[in-house]
N, C-alpha and C. Protein backbone atom coordinates (compact mmCIF):
# COMPACT_ATOMS: atom_id res chain seq x y z
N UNK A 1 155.40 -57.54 -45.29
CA UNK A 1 156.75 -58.01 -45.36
C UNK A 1 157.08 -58.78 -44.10
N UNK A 2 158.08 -59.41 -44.40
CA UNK A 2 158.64 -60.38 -42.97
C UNK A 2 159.95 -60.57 -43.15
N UNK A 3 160.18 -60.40 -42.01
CA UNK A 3 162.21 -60.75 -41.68
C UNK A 3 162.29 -61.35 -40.32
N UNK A 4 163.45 -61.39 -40.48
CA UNK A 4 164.13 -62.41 -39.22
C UNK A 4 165.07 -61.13 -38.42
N UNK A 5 165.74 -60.43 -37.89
CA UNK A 5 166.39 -59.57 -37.58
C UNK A 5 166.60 -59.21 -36.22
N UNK A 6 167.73 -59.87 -36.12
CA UNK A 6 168.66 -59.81 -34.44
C UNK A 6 167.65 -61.26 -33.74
N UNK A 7 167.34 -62.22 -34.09
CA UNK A 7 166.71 -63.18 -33.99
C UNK A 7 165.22 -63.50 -34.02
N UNK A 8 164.99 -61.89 -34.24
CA UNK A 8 163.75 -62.03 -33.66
C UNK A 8 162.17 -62.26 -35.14
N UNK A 9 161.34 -62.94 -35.24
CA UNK A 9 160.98 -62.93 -36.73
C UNK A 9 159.50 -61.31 -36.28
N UNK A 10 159.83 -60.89 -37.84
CA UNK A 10 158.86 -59.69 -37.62
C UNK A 10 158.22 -59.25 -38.98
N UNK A 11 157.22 -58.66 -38.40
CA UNK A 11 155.89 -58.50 -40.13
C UNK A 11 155.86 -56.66 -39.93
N UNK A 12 155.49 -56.35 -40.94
CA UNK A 12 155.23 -55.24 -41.10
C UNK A 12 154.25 -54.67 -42.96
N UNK A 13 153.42 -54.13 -42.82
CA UNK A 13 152.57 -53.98 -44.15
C UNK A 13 153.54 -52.84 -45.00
N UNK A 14 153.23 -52.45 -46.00
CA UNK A 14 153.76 -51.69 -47.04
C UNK A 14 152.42 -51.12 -47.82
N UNK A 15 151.93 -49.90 -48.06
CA UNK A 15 151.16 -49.67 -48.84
C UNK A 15 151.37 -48.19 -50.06
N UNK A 16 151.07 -48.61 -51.35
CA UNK A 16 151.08 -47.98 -52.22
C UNK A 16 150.38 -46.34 -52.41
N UNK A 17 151.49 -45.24 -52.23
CA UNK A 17 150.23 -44.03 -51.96
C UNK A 17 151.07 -43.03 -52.84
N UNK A 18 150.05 -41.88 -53.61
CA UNK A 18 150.73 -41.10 -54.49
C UNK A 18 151.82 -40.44 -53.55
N UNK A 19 152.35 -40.39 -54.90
CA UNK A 19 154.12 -39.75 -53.96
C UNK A 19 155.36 -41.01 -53.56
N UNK A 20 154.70 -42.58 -53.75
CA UNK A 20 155.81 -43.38 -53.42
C UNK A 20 155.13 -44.62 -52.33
N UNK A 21 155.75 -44.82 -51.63
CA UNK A 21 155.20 -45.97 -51.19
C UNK A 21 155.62 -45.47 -49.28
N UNK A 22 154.52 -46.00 -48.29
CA UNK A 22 154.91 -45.78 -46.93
C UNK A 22 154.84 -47.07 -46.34
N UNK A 23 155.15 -47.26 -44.91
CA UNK A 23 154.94 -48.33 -44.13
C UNK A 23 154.45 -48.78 -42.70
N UNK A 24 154.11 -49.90 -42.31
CA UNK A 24 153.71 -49.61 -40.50
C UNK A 24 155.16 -50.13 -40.16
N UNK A 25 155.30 -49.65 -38.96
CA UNK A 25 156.47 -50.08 -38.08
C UNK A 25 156.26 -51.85 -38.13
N UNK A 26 157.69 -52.20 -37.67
CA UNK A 26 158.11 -53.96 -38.09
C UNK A 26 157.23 -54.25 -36.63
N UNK A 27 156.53 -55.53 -36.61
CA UNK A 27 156.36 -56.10 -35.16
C UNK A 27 156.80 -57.46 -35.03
N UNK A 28 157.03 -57.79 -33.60
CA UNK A 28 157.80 -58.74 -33.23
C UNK A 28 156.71 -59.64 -32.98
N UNK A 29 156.71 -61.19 -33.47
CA UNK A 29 155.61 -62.38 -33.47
C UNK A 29 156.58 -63.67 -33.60
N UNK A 30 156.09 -64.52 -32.79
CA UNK A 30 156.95 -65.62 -32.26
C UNK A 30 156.98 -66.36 -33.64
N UNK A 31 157.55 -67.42 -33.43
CA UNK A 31 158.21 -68.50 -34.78
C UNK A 31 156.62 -69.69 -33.97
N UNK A 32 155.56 -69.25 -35.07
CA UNK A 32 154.17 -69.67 -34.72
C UNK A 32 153.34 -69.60 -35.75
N UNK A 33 151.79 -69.81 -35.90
CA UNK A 33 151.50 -69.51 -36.71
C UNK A 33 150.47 -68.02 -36.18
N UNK A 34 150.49 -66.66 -37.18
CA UNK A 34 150.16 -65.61 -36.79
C UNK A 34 148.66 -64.97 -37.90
N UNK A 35 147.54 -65.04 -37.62
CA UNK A 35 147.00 -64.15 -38.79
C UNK A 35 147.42 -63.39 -38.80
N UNK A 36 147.55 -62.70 -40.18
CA UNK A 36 148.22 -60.87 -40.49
C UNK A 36 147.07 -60.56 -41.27
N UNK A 37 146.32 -58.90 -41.06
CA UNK A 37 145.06 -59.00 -41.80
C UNK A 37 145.64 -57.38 -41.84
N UNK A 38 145.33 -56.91 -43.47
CA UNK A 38 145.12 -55.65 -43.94
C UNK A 38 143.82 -55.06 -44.19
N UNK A 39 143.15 -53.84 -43.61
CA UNK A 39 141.87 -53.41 -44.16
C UNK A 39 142.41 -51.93 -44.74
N UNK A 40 142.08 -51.72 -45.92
CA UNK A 40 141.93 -50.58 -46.63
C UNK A 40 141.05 -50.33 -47.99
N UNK A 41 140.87 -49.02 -47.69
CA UNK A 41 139.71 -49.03 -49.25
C UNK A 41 140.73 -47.66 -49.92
N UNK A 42 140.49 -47.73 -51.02
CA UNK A 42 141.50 -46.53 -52.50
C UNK A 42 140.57 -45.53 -51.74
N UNK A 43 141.03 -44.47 -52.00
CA UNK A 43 140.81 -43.20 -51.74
C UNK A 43 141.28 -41.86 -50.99
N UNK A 44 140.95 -40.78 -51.35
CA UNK A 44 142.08 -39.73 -51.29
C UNK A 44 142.46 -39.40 -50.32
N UNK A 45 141.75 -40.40 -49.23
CA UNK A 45 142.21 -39.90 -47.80
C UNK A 45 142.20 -40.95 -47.52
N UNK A 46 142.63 -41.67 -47.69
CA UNK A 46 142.86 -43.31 -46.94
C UNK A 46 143.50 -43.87 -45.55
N UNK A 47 142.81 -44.79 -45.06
CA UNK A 47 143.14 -45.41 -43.74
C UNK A 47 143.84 -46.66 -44.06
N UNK A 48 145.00 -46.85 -43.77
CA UNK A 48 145.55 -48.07 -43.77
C UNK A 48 146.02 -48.83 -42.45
N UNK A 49 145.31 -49.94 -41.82
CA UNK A 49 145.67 -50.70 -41.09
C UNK A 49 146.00 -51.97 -41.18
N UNK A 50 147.21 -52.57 -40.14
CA UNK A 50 147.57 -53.92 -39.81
C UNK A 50 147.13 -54.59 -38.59
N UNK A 51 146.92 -55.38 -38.33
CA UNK A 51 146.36 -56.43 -37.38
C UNK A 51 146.97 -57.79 -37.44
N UNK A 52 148.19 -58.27 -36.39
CA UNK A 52 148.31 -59.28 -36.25
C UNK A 52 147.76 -59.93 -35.14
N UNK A 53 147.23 -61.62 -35.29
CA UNK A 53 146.44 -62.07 -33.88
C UNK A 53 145.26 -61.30 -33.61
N UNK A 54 144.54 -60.58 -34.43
CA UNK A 54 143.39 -60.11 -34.23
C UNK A 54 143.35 -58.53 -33.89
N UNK A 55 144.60 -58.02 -33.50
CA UNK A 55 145.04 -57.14 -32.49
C UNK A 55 145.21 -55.99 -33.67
N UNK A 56 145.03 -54.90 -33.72
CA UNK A 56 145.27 -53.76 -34.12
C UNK A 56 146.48 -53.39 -34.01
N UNK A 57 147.38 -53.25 -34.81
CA UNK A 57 149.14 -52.89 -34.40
C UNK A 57 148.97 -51.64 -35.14
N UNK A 58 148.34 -50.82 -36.56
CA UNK A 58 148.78 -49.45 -36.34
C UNK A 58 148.04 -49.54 -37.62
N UNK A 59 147.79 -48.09 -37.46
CA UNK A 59 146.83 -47.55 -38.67
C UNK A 59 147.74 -46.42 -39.22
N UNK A 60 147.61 -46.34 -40.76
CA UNK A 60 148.37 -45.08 -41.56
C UNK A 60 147.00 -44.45 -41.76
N UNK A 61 147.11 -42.82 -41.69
CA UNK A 61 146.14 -42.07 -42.37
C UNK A 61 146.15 -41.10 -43.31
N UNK A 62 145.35 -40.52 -43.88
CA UNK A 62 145.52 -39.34 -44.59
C UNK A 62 146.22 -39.73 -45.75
N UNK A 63 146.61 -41.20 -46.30
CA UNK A 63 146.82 -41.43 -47.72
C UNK A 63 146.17 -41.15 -49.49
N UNK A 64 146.69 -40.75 -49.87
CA UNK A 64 146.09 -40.75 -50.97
C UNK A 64 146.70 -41.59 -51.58
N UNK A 65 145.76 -42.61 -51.74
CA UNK A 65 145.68 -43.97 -52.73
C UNK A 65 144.64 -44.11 -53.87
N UNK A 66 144.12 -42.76 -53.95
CA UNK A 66 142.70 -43.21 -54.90
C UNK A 66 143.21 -43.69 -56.27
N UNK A 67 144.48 -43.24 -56.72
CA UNK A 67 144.83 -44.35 -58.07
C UNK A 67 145.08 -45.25 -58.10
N UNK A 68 144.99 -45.63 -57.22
CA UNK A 68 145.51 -47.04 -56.81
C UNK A 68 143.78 -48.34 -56.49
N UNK A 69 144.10 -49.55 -57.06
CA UNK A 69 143.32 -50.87 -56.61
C UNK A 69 144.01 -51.99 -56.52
N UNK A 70 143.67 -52.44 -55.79
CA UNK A 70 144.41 -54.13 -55.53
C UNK A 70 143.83 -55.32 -56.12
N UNK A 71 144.89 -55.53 -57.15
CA UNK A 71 144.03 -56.42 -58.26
C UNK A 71 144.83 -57.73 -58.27
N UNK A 72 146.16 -58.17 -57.59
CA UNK A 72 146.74 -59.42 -57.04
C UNK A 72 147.38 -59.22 -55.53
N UNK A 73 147.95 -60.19 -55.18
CA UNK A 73 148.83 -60.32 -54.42
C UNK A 73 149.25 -61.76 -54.40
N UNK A 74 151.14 -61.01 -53.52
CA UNK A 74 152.02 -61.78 -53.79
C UNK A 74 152.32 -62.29 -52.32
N UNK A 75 152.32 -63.89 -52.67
CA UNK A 75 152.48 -63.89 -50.66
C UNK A 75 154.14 -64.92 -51.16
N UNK A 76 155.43 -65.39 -50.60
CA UNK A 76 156.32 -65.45 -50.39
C UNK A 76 157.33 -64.36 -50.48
N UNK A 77 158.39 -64.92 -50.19
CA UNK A 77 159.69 -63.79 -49.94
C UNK A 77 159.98 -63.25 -51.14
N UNK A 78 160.24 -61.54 -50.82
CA UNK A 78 161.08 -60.76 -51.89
C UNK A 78 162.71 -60.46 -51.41
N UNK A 79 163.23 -59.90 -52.44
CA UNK A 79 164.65 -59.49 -52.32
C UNK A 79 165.04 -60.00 -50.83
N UNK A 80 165.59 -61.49 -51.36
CA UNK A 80 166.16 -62.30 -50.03
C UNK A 80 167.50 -62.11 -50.57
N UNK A 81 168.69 -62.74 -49.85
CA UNK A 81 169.92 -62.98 -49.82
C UNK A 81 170.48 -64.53 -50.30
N UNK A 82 171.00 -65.01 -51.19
CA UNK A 82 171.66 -66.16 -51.15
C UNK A 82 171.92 -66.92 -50.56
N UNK A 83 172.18 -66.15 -49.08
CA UNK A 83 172.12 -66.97 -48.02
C UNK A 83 171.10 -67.72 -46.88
N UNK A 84 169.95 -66.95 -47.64
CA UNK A 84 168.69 -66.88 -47.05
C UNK A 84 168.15 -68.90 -47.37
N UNK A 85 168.14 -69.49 -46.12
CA UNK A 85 167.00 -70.72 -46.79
C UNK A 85 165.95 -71.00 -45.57
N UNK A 86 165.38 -71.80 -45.96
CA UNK A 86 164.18 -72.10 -44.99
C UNK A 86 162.75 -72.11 -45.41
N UNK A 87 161.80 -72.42 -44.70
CA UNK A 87 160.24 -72.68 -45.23
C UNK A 87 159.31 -72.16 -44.96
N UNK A 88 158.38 -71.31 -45.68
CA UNK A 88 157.57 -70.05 -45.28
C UNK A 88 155.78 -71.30 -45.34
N UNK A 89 155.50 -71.11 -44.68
CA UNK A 89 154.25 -71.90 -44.89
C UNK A 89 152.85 -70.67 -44.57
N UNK A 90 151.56 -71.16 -45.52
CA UNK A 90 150.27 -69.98 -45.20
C UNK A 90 149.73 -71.45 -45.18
N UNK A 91 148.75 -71.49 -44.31
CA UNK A 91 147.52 -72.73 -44.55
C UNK A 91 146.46 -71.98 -45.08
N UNK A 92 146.55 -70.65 -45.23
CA UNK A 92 144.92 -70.37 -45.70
C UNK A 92 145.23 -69.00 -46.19
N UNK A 93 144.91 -67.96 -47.20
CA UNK A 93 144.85 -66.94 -47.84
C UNK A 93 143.16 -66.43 -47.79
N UNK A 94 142.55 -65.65 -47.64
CA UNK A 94 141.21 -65.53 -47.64
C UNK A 94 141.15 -63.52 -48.13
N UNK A 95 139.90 -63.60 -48.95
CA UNK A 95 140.17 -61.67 -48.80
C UNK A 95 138.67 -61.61 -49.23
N UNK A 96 138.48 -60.04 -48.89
CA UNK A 96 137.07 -59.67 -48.77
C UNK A 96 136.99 -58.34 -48.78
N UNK A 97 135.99 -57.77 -49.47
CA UNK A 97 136.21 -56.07 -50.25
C UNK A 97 134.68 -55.54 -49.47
N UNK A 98 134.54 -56.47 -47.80
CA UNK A 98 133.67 -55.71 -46.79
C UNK A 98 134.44 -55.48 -45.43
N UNK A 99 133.99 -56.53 -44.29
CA UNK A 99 134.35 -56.37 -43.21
C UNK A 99 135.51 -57.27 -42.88
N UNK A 100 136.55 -56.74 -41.64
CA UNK A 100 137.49 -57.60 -41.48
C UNK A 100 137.54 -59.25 -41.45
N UNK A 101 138.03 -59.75 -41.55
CA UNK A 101 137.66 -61.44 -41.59
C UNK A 101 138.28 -61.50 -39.89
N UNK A 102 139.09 -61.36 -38.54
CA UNK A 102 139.18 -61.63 -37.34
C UNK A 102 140.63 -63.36 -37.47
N UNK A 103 140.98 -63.30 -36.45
CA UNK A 103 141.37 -64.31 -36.23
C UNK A 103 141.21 -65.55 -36.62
């Protein structure tokens, strides 16, 4: 996810785990361009981490996601505001079901 909030623009992951859904804390990343990279595999004890800029910002553990697989994704804005405008740009989308892809 990404917002703008008290000026500042910020990302944060969301991942799907029995019982509902959890999250990493929001982080603060300049008005730039930023890799954001998720590594996780389904299973009953799952590790979920975010990495912006290459950098490790926080790992979830002990998830149980094993019903769960990731079979799309959605990259622009959800539940914006009316008032919301402006231009979200990705130059590149890339994914891989081994090792992290890096910066």
């Amino acid at each position: 996810q990404y917002r703008l909030s008290s000026g500042a623009y910020q990302v944060r992951a969301v991942v799907q785990r029995s019982g509902g859904t959890t999250s990493t804390s929001w982080y603060t990343i300049t008005n730039a361009a930023h890799p954001v990279e998720i590594a996780w595999q389904s299973a009953s004890s799952a590790a979920f981490s975010l990495y912006v800029d290459g950098a490790l910002k926080q790992t979830l553990s002990s998830l149980n996601t094993s019903a769960y697989t990731l079979d799309s994704v959605r990259l622009g804005p959800s539940s914006i505001s009316s008032k919301s405008s402006g231009t979200e740009y990705f130059d590149a989308f890339v994914s891989t079901r081994t090792t992290l892809i890096g910066p």
